[in-house]
N, C-alpha and C. Protein backbone atom coordinates (compact mmCIF):
# COMPACT_ATOMS: atom_id res chain seq x y z
N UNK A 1 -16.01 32.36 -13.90
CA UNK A 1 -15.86 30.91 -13.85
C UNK A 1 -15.20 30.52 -12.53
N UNK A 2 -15.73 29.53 -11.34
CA UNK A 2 -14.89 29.09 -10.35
C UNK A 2 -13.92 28.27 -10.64
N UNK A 3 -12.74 28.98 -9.71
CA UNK A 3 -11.54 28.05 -10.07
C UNK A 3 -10.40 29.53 -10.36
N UNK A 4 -11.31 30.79 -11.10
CA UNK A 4 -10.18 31.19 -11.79
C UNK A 4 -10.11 32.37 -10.41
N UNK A 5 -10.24 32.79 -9.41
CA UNK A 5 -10.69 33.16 -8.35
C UNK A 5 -9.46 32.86 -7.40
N UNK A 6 -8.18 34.13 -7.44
CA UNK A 6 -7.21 33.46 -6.78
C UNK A 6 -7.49 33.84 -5.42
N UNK A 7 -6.84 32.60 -4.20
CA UNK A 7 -7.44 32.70 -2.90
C UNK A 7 -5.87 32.91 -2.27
N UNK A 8 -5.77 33.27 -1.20
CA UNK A 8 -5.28 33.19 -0.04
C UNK A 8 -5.57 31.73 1.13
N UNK A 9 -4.19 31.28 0.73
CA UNK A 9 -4.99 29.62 1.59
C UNK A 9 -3.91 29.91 2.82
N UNK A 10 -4.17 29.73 4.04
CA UNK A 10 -3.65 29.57 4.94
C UNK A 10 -3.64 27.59 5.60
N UNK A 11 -1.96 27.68 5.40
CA UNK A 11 -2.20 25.98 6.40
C UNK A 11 -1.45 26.05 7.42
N UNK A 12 -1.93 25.23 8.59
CA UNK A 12 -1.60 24.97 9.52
C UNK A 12 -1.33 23.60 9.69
N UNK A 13 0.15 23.26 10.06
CA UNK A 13 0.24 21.73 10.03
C UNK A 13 0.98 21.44 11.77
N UNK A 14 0.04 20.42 12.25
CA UNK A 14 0.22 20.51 13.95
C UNK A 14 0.99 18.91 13.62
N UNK A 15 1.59 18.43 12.92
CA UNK A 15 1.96 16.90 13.25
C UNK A 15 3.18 16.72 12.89
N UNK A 16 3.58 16.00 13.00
CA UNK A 16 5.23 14.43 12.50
C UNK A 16 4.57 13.69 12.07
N UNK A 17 3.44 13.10 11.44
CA UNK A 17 3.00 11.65 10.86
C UNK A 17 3.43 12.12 9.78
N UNK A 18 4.41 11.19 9.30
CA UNK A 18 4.81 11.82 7.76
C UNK A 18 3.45 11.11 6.38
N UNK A 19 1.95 10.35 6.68
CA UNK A 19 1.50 10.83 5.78
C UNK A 19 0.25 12.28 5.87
N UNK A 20 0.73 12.67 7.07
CA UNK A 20 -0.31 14.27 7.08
C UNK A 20 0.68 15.41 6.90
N UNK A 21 1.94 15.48 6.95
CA UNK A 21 2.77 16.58 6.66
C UNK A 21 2.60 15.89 5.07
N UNK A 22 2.95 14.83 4.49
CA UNK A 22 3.04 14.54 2.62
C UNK A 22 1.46 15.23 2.53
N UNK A 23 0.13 15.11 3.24
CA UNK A 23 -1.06 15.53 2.45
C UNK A 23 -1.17 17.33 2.29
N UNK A 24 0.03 17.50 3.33
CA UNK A 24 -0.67 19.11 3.98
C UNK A 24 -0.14 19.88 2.79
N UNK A 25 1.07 19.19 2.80
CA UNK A 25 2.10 19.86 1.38
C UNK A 25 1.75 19.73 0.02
N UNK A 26 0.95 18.35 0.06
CA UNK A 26 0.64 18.19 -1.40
C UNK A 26 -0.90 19.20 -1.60
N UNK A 27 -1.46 19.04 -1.11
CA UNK A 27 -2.45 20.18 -0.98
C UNK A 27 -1.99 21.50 -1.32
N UNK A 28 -1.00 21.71 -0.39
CA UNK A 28 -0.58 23.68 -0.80
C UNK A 28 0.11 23.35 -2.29
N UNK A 29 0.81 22.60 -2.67
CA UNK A 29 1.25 22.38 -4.23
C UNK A 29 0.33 22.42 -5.19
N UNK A 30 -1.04 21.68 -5.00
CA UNK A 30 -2.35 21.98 -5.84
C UNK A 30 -2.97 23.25 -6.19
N UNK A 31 -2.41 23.34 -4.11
CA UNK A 31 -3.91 25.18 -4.51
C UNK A 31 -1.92 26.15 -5.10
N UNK A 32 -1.15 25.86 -5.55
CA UNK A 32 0.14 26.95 -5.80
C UNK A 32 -0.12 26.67 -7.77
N UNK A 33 -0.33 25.53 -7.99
CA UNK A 33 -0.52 25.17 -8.96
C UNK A 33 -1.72 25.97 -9.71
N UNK A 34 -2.71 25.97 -9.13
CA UNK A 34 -4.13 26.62 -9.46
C UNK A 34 -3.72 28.12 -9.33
N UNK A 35 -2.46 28.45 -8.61
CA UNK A 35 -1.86 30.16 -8.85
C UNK A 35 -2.82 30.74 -7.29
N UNK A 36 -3.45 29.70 -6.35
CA UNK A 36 -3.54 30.50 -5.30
C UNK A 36 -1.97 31.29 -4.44
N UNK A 37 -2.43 31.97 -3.71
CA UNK A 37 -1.35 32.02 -3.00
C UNK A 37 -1.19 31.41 -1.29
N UNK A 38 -0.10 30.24 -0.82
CA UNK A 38 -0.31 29.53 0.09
C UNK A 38 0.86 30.02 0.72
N UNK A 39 0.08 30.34 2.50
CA UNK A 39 1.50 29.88 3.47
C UNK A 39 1.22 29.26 4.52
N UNK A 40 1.90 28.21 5.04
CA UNK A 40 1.98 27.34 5.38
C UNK A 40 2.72 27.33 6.78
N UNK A 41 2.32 27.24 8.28
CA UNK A 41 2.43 27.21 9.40
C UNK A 41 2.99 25.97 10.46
N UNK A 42 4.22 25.52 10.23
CA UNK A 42 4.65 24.85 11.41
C UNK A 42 4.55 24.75 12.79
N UNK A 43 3.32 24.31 13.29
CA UNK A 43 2.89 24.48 14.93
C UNK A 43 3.36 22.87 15.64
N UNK A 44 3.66 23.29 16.63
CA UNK A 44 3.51 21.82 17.26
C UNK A 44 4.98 20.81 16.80
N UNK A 45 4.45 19.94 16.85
CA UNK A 45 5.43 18.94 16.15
C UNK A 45 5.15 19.26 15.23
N UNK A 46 4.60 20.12 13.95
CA UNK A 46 5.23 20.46 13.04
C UNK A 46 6.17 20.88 12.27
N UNK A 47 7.08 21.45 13.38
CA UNK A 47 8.07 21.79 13.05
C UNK A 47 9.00 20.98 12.76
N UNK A 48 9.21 19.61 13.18
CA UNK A 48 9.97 18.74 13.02
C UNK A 48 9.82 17.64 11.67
N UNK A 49 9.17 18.53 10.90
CA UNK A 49 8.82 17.96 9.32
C UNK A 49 10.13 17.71 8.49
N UNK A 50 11.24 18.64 8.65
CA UNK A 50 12.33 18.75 7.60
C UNK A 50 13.04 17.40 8.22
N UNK A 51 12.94 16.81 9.15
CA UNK A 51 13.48 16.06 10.02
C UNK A 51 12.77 14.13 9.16
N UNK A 52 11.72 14.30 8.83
CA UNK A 52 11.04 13.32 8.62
C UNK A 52 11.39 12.38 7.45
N UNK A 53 11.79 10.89 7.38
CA UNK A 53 12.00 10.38 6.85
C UNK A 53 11.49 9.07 6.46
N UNK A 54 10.26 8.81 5.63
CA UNK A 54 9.70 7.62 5.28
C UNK A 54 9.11 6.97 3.67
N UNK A 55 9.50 5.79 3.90
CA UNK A 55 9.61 5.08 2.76
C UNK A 55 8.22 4.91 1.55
N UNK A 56 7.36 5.23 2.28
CA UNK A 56 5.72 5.53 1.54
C UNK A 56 5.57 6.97 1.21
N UNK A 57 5.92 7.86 2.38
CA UNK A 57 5.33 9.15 1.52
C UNK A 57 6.32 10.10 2.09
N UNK A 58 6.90 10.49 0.67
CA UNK A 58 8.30 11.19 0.37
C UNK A 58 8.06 13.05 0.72
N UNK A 59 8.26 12.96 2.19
CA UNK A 59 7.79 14.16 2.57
C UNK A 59 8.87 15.18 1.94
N UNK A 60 9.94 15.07 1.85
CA UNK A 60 10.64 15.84 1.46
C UNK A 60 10.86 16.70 0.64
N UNK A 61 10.46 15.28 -0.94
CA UNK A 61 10.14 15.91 -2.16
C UNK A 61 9.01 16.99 -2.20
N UNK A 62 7.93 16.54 -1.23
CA UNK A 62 6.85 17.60 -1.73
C UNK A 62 7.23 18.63 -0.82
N UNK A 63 7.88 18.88 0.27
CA UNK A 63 8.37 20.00 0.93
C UNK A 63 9.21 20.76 -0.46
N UNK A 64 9.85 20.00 -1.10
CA UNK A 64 10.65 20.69 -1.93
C UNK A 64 10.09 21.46 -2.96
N UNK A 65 9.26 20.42 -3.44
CA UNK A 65 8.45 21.03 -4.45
C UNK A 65 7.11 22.34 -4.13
N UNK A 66 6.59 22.18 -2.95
CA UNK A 66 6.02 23.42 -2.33
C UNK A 66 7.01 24.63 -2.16
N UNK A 67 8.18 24.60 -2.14
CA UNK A 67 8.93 25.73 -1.45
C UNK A 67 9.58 26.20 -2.99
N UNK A 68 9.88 25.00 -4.37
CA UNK A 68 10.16 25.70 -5.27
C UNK A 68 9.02 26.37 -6.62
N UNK A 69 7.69 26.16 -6.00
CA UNK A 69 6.23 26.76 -6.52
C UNK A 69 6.36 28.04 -5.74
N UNK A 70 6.90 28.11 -4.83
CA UNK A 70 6.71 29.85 -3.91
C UNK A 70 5.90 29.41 -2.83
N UNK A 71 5.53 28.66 -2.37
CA UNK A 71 4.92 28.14 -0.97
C UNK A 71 5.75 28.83 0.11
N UNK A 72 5.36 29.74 1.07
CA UNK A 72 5.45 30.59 2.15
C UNK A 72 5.17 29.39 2.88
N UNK A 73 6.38 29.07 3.96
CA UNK A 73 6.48 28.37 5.33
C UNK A 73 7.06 29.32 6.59
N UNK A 74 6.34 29.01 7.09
CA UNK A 74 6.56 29.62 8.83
C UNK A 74 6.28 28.36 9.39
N UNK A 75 7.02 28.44 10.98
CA UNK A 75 7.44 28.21 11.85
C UNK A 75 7.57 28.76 13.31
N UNK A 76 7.00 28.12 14.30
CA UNK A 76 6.89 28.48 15.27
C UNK A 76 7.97 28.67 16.36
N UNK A 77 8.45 29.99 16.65
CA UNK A 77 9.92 29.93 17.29
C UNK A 77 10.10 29.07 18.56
N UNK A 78 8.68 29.52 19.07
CA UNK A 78 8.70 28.54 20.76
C UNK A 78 8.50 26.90 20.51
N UNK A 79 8.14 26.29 19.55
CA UNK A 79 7.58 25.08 19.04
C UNK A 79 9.65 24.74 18.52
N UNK A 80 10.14 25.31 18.08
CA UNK A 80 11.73 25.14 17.23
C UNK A 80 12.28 25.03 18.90
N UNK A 81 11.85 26.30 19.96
CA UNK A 81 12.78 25.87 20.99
C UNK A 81 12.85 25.11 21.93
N UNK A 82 11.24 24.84 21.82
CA UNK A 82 11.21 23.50 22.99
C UNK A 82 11.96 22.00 22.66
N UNK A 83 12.01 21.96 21.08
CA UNK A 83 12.79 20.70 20.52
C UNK A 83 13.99 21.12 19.94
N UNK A 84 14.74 22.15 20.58
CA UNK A 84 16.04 22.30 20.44
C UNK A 84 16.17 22.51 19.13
N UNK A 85 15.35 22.72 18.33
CA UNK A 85 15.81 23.41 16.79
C UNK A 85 15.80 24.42 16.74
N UNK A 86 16.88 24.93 15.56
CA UNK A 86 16.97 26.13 15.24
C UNK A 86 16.31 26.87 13.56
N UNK A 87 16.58 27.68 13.21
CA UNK A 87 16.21 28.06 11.79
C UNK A 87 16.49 27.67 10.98
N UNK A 88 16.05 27.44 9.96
CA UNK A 88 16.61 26.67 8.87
C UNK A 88 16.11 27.51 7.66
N UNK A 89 16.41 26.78 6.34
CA UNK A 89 15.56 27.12 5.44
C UNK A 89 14.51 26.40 5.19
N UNK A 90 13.87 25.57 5.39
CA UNK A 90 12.54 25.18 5.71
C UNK A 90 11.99 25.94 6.57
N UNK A 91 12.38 25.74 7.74
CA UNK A 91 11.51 26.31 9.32
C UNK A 91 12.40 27.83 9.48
N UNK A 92 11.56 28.62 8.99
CA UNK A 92 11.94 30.08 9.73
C UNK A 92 10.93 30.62 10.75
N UNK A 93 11.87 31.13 11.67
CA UNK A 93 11.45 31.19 13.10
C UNK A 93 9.71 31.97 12.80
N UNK A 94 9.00 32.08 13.36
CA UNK A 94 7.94 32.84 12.92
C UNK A 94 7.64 32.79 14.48
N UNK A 95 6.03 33.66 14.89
CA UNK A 95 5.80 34.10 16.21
C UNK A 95 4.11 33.90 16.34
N UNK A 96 3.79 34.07 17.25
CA UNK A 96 2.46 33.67 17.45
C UNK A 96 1.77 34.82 16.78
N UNK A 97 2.16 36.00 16.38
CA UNK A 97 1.99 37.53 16.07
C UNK A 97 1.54 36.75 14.39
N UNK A 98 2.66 36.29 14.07
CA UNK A 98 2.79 36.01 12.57
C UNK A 98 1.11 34.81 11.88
N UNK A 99 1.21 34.26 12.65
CA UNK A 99 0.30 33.30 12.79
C UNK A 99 -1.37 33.65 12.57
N UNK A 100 -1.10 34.28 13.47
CA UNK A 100 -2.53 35.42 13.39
C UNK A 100 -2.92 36.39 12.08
N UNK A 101 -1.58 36.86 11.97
CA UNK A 101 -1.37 37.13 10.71
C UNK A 101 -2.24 36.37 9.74
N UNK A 102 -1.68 35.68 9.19
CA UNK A 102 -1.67 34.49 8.48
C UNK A 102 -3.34 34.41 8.47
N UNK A 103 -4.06 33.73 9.64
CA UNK A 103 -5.21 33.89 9.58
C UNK A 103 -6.32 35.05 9.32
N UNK A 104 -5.91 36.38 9.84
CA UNK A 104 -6.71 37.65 9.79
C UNK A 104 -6.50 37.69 7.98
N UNK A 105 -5.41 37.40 7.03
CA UNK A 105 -5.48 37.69 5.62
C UNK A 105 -5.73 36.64 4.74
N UNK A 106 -5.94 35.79 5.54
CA UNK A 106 -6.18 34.08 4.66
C UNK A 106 -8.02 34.30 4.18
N UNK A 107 -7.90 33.51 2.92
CA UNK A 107 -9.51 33.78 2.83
C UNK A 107 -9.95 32.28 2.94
N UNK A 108 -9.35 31.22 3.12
CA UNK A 108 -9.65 29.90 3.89
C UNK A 108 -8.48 29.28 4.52
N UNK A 109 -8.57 28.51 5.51
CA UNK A 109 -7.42 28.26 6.94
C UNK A 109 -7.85 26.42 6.90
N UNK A 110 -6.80 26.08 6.85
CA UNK A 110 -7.05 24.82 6.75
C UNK A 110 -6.32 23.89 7.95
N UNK A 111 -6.81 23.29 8.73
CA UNK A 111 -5.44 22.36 9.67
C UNK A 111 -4.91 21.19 9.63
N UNK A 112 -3.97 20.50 9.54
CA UNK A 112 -3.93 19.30 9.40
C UNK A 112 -2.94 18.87 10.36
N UNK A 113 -3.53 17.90 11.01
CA UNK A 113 -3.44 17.13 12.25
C UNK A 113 -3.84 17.74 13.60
């Protein structure tokens, strides 16, 4: 039966618009829900997601709620150092190595923004 077919989802989230970091997350919460397994890639101004604060779409909560389903987040170390951030528990440092990663074992790669 499709559906019962657990995947490997790889996301990639390249933005700060806090409603494409709320879709990217609510997405990996769906496919975590369905028992895929998701991890999730801070590139770009993505990294500056934990940072984001808006009154329509509550990026936070669903950051929260992705990370307490088991949602795997990485983070780009050179992307954290060009904007002066450091590690967190959201954003752990990750490497362009890791990334690749991510894609060579993902069985669909998704990007958003």
């Amino acid at each position: 039966m499709p559906g019962n077919n657990k995947m490997k989802i790889g996301i990639i989230l390249n933005s700060n618009e806090p409603e494409t970091i709320w879709n990217a997350f609510r997405f990996g919460v769906e496919a975590l829900n369905k028992e895929h397994v998701v991890k999730l890639f801070l590139l770009g101004k993505g990294v500056e997601c934990e940072n984001i604060q808006d009154g329509k779409f509550n990026v936070q909560r669903m950051i929260d709620t992705f990370k307490k389903r088991n949602g795997i987040i990485l983070a780009c170390g050179t992307c954290l150092k060009i904007r002066e951030k450091e590690e967190s528990k959201i954003c752990p440092v990750s490497t362009m190595g890791e990334l690749l990663q991510l894609i060579e074992e993902s069985d669909k790669v998704l990007t958003f923004g």
